[in-house]
Protein backbone atom coordinates (compact mmCIF):
# COMPACT_ATOMS: atom_id res chain seq x y z
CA UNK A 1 -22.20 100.86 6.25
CA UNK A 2 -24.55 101.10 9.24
CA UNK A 3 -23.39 99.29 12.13
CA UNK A 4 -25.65 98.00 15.00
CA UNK A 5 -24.26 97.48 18.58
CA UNK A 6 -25.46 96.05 21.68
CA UNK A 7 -23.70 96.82 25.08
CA UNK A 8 -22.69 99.68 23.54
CA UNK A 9 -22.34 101.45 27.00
CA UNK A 10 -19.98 98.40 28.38
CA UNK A 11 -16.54 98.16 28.64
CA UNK A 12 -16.06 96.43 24.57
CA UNK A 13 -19.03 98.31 23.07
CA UNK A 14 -18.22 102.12 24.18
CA UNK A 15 -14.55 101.39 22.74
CA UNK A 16 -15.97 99.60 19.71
CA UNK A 17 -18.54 102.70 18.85
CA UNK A 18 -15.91 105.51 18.86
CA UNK A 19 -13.31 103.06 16.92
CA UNK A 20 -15.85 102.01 14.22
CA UNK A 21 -16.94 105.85 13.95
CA UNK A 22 -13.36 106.70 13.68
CA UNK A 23 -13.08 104.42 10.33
CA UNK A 24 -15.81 106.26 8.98
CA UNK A 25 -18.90 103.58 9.95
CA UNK A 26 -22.19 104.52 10.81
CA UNK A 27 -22.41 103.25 14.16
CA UNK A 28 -26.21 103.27 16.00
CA UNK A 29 -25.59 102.17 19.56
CA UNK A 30 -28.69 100.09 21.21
CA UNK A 31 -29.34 102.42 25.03
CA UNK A 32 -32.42 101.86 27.56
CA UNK A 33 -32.08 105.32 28.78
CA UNK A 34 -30.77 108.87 28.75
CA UNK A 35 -27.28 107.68 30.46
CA UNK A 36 -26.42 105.53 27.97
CA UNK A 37 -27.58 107.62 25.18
CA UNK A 38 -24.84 110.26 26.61
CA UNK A 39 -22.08 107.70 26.21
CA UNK A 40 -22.93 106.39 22.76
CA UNK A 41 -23.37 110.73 21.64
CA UNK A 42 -20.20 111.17 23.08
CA UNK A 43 -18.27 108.88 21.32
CA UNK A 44 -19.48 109.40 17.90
CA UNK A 45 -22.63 107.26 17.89
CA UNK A 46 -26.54 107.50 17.44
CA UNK A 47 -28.46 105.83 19.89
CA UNK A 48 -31.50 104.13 19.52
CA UNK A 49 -33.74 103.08 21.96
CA UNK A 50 -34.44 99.34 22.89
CA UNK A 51 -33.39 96.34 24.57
CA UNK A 52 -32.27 92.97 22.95
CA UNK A 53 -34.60 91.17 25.70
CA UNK A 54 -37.26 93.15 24.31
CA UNK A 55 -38.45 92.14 20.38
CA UNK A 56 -40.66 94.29 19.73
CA UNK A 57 -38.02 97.41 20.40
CA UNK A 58 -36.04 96.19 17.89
CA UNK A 59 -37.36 96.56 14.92
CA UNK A 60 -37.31 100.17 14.20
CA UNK A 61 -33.66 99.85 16.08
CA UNK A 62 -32.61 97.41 13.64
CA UNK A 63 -34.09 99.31 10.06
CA UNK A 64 -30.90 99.70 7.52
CA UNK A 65 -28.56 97.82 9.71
CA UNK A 66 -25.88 95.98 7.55
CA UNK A 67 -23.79 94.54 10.27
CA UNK A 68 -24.41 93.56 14.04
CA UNK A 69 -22.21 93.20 16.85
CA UNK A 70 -24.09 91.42 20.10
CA UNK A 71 -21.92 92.69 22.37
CA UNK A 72 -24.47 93.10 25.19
CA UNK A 73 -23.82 90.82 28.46
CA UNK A 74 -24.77 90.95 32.00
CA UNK A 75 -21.81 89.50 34.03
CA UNK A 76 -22.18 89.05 37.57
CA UNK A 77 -20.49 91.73 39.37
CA UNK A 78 -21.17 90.13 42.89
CA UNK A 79 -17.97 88.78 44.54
CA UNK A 80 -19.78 85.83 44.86
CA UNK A 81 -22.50 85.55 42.23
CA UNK A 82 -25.35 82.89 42.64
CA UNK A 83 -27.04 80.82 39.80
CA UNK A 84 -29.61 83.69 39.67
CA UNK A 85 -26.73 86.62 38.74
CA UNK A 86 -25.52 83.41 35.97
CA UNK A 87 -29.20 83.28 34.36
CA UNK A 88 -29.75 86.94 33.48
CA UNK A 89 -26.27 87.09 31.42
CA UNK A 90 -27.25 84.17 29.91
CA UNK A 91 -30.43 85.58 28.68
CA UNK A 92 -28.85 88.44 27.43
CA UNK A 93 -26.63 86.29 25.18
CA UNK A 94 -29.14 83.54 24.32
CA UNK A 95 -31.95 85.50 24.03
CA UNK A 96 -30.88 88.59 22.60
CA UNK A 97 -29.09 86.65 19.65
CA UNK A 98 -32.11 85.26 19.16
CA UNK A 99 -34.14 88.07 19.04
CA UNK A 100 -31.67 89.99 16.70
CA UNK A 101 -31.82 87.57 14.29
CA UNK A 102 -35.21 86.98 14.47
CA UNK A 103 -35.59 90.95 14.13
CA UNK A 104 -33.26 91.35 11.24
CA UNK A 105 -31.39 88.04 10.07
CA UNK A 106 -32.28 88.10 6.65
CA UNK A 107 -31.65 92.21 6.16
CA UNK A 108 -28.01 92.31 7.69
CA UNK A 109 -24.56 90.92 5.70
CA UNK A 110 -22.55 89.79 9.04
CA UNK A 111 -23.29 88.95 12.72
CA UNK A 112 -20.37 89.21 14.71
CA UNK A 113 -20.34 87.93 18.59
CA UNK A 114 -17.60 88.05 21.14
CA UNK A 115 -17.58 84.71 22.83
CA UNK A 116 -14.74 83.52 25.59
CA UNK A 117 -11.22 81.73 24.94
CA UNK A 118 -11.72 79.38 28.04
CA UNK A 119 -14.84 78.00 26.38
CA UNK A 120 -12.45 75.83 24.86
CA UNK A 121 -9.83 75.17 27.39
CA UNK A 122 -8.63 71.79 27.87
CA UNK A 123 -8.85 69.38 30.84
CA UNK A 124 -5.49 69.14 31.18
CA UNK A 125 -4.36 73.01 30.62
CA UNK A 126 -2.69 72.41 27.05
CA UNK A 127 -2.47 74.73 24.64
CA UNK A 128 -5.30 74.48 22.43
CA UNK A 129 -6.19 77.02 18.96
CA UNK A 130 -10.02 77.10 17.34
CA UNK A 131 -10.30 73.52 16.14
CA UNK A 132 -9.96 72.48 19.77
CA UNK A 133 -12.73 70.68 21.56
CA UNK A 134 -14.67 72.79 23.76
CA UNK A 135 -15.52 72.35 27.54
CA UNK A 136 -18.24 74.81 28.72
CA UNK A 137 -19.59 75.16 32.07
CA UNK A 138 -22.01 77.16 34.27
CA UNK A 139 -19.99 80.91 32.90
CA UNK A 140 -19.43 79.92 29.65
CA UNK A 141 -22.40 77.49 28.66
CA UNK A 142 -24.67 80.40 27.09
CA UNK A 143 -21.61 81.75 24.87
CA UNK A 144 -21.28 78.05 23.71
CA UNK A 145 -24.57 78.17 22.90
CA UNK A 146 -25.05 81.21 20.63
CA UNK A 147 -21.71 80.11 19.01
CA UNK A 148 -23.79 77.35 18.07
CA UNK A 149 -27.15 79.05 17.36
CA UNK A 150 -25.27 81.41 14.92
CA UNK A 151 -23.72 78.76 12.70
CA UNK A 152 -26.55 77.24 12.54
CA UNK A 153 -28.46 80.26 11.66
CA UNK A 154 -26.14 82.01 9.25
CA UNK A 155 -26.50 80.00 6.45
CA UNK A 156 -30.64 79.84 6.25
CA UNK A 157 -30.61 83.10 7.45
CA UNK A 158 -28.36 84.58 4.71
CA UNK A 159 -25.77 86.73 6.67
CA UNK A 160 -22.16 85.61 7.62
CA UNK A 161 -21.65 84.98 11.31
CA UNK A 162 -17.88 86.54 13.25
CA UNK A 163 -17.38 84.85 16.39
CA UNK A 164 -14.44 86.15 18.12
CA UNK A 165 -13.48 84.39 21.42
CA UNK A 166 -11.59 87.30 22.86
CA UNK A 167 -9.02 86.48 26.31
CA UNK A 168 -9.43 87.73 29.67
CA UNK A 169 -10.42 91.30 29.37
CA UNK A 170 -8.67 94.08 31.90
CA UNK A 171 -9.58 97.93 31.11
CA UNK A 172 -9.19 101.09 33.15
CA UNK A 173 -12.90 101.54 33.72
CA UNK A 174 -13.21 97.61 33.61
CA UNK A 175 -15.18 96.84 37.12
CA UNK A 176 -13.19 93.75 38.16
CA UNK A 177 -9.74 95.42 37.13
CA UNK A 178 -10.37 98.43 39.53
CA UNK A 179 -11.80 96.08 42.36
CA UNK A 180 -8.71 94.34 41.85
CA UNK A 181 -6.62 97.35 42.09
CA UNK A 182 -8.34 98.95 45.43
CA UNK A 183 -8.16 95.30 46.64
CA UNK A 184 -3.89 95.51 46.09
CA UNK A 185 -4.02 98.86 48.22
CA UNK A 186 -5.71 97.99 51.26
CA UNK A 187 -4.05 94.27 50.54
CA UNK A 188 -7.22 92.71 50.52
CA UNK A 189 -6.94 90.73 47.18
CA UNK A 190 -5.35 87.21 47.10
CA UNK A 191 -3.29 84.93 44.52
CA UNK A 192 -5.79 81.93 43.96
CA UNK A 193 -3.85 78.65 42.97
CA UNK A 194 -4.79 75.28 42.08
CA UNK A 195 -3.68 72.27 44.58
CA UNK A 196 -4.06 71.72 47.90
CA UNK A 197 -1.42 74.46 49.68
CA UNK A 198 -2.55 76.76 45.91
CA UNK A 199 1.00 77.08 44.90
CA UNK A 200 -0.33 75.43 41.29
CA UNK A 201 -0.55 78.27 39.16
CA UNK A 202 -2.93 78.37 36.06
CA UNK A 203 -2.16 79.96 32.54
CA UNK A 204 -4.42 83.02 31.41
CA UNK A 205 -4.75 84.00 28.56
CA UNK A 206 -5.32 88.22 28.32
CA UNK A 207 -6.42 91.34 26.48
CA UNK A 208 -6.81 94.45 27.10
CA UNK A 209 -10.22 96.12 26.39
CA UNK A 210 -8.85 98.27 23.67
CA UNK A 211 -7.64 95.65 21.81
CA UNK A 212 -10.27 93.91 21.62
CA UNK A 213 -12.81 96.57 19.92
CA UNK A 214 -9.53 97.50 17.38
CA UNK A 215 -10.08 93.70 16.77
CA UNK A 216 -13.92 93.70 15.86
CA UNK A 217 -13.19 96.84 13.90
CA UNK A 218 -10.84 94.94 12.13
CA UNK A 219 -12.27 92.18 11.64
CA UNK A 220 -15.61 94.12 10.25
CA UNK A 221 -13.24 96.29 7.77
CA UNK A 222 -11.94 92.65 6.82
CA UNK A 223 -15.30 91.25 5.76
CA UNK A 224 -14.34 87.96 7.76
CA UNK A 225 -16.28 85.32 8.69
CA UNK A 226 -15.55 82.06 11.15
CA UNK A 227 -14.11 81.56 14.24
CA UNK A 228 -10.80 82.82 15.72
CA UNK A 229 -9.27 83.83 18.92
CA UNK A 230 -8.31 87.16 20.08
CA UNK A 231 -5.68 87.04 22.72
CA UNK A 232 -2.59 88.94 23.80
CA UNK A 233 1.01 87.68 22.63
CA UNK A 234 2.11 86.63 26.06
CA UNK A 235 -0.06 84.31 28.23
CA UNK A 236 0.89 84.61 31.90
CA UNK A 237 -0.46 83.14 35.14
CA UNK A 238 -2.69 84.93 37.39
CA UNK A 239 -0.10 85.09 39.97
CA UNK A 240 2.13 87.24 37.55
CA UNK A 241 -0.51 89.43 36.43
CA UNK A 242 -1.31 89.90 40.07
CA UNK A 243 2.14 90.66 41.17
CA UNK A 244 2.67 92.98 38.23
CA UNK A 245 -0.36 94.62 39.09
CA UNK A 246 0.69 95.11 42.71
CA UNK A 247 4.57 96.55 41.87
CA UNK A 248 2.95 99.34 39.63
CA UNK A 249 0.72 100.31 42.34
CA UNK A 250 3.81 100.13 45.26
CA UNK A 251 1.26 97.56 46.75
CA UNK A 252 2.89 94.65 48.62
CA UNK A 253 3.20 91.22 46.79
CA UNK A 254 -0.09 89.69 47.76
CA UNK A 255 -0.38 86.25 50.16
CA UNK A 256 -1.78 82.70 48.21
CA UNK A 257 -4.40 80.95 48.94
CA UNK A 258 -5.81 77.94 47.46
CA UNK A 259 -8.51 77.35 44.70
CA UNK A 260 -10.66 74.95 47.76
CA UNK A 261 -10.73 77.93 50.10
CA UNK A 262 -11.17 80.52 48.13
CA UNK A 263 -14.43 78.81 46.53
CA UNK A 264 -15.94 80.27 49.85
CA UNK A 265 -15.66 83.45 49.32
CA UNK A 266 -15.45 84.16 45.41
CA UNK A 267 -17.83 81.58 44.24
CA UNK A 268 -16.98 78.14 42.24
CA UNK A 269 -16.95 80.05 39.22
CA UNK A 270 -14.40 82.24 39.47
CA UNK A 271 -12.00 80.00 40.85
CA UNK A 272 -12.09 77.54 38.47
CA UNK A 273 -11.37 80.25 35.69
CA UNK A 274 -8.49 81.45 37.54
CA UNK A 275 -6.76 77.91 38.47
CA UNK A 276 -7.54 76.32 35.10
CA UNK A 277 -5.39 77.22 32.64
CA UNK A 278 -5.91 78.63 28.36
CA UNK A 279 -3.28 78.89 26.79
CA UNK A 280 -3.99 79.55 23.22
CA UNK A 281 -3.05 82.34 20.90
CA UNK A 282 -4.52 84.97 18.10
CA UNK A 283 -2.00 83.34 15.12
CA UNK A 284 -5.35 82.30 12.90
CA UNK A 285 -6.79 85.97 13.41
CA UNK A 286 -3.64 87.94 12.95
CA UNK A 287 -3.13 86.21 9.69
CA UNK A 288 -6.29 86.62 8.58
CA UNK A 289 -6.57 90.63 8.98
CA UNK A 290 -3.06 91.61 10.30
CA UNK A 291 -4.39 92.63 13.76
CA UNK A 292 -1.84 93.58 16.20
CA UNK A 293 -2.36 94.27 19.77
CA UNK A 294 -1.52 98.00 21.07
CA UNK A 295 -0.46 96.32 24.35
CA UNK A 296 0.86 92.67 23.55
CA UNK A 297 1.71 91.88 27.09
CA UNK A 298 0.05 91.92 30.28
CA UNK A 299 2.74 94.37 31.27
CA UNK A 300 2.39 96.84 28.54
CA UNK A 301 -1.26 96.78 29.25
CA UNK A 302 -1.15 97.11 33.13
CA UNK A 303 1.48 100.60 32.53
CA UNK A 304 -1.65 101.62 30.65
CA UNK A 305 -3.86 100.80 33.68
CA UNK A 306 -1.99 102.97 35.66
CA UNK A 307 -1.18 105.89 33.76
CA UNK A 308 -4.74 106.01 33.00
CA UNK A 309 -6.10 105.76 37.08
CA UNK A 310 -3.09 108.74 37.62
CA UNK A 311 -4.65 110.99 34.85
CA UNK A 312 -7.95 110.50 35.77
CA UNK A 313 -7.61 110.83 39.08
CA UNK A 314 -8.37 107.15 40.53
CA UNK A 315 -5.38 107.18 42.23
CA UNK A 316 -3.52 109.52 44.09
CA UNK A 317 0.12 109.29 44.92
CA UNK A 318 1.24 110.58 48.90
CA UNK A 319 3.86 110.03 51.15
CA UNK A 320 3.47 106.23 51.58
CA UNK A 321 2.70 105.69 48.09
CA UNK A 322 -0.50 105.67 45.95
CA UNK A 323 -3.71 105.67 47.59
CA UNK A 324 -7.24 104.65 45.96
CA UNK A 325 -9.54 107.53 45.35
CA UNK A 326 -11.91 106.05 43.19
């Protein structure tokens, strides 16, 4: 089987390409230039040339493509992104769905999409599984949408659509887990909390990048269709992700401030997904493919973090303790 994978030079898709080449799939990662075609070549793949805002490039990318995994997004990396930054990722989702399908709908078996738990969060920070009412809003508007456009789609279309709404990724190489880390060291990062004084603290719910593309793979090898959420086994707030983050790197326990003032400097956006909380879990998946995360806590996953930025050289341990290198 030939798989097809956008973003495969991003966080999910370079994982997802070498794991999916490792079961013995064909996997043809969609680049715009040399760069990426380096990182797709290097972990197994074939590139091909293209981009999903583009529909004319893809339809020699697309020819003999049984399965497609839109996993192509352009997330604000600003710390305080405007509506601008917002619009281009939600082109990429809206309008590269659109154009894939459009491209190849009726030629592929299965569409597969990672979408976002907190889509679905409730108002009132429940717990809540797939059959859960959703709530979208400026970040995760576009991901409701192609979650719609694809059911929709699927069945006139003649392919089975995947959506997996995956938790709140954290990776090595993933950009807001190292600015988070160099932010502990020179103890520039915050714990945002809900209320007025921010001592409310909100319920996350995680996963690390790794087990997320071990989830797509699975869920490909599976043949499965539908919706399900991909999450880690222990939801924890941000304050205890923070402060586990911070004792790994020696860093000291960082100060609190509130959701209200932080809106100043980290935009509206991220705030409210940090003080509003998702508690949901990955029962409906597991049982459905027998996925199990490598790192089923936070914890597990941050050790990973760590012993990854020490190998690599991110960080560098001295006399006061570790210092960012970058």
């Amino acid at each position: 089987m030939t798989v097809f994978v956008t973003g495969s030079t991003g966080v999910l898709g370079r994982r997802l390409v070498e794991r999916l080449v490792a079961r013995g799939y064909d996997v043809d990662g969609l680049v715009r230039d040399d760069a990426g075609a380096e990182v797709v070549e290097s972990r197994g793949g074939t590139p091909v040339r293209g981009d999903v805002l583009d529909h004319d490039s893809l339809v020699e990318a697309l020819t003999g493509v049984e399965t497609v995994v839109h996993a192509a997004t352009s997330l604000p990396v600003k710390t305080k992104p405007t509506d601008a930054d917002w619009e281009r990722n939600d082109r990429v989702r809206v309008e590269g769905a659109r154009n894939l399908v459009a491209v190849a709908g009726q030629d592929i078996d299965r569409f597969l999409f990672p979408s976002i738990v907190w889509l679905a969060r409730q108002p009132d920070g429940s717990a809540f599984d797939e059959d859960a009412s959703r709530h979208p809003d400026r970040a995760t508007a576009s991901a409701a949408t192609v979650e719609d456009y694809l059911r929709e789609t699927a069945e006139a279309e003649g392919f089975d659509a995947t959506i997996l709404r995956c938790g709140f990724f954290y990776a090595p190489d993933a950009g807001h887990t190292r600015d988070i880390g160099e932010s502990l060291l020179s103890r520039d990062v915050p714990i945002v909390g809900g209320g007025l004084l921010g001592r409310r603290d909100a319920t996350l719910s995680l996963l690390h990048a790794d087990d997320a593309a071990g989830a797509f793979a699975d869920a490909i090898d599976a043949e499965l269709s539908g919706l399900y959420h991909v999450v880690d086994d222990e939801p924890a707030t941000f304050a205890e992700f923070i402060e586990a983050f911070a004792d790994r790197l020696g860093a000291p326990s960082p100060r609190r401030i509130p959701g209200w003032l932080a809106r100043f400097i980290a935009g509206r956006e991220t705030v409210r997904l940090l003080t509003n909380s998702m508690p949901t879990s990955a029962d409906r998946f597991k049982a459905a493919t027998g996925w199990e995360p490598q790192y089923p806590t936070y914890r597990a996953g941050l050790d990973q973090v760590i012993e990854t930025w020490r190998d690599d050289g991110t960080i560098r341990n001295t006399a006061d303790g570790y210092e960012w290198v970058g």
